[in-house]
Protein backbone atom coordinates (compact mmCIF):
# COMPACT_ATOMS: atom_id res chain seq x y z
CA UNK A 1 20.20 -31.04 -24.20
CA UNK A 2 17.92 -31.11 -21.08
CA UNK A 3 14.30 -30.31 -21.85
CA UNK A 4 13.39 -30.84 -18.18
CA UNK A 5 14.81 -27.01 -17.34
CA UNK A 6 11.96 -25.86 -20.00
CA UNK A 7 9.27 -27.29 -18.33
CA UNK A 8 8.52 -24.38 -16.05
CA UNK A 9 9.12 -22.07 -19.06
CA UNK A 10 6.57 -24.20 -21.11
CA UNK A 11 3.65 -24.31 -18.80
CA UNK A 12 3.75 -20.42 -18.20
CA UNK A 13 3.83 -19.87 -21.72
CA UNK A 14 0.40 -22.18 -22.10
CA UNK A 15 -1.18 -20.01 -19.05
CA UNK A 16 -0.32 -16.69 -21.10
CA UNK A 17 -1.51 -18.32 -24.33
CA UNK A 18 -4.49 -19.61 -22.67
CA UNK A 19 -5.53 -16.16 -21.02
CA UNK A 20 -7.76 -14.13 -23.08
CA UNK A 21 -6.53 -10.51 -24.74
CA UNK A 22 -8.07 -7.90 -22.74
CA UNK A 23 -9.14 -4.76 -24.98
CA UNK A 24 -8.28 -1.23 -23.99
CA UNK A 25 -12.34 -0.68 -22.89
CA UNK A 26 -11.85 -3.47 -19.93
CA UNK A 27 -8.70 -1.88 -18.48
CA UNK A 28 -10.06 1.57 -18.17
CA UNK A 29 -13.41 0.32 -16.51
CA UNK A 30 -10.96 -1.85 -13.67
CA UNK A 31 -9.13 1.28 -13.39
CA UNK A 32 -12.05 3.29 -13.04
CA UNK A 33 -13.72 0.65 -10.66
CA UNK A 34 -10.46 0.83 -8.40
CA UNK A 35 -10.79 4.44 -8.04
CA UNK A 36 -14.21 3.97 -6.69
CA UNK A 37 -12.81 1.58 -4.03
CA UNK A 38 -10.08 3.49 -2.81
CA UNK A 39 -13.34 6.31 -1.35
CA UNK A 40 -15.36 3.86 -0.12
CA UNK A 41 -12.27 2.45 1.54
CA UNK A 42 -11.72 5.76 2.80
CA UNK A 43 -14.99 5.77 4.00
CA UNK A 44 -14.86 2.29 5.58
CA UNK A 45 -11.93 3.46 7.25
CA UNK A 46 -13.06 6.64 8.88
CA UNK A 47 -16.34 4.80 10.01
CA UNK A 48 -14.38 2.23 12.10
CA UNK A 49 -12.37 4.74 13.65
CA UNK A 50 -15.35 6.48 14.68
CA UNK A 51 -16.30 3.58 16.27
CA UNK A 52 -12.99 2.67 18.09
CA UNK A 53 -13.54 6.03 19.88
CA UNK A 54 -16.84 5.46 20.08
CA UNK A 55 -15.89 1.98 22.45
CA UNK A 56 -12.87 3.29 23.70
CA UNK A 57 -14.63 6.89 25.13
CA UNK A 58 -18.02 5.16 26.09
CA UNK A 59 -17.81 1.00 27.20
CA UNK A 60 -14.98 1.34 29.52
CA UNK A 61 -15.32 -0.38 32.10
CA UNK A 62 -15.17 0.95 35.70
């Protein structure tokens, strides 16, 4: 039997054993925290386009 073709099975198996359980109260609050990034996103997005017509209609040079 080869135990070398387990070694890559093994060592994943220690990372998942090593992680720590995550309880239901954690998940929700990244979920919730992701929400709240996708608006400011948004908003991130929306400013810089603002501001690539801002440069585009205004700084050309002539």
């Amino acid at each position: 039997m080869r135990l070398n073709n387990l070694k890559p099975a093994w060592k994943q198996l220690k990372v998942l054993n090593a992680m720590g359980q995550m309880g239901s109260e954690e998940i929700l609050s990244i979920i919730v925290d992701s929400e709240t990034t996708d608006k400011s996103k948004l908003q991130r997005e929306l400013f810089n386009l603002v501001m690539f017509i801002f440069i585009t209609i205004f700084c050309q040079g002539g």
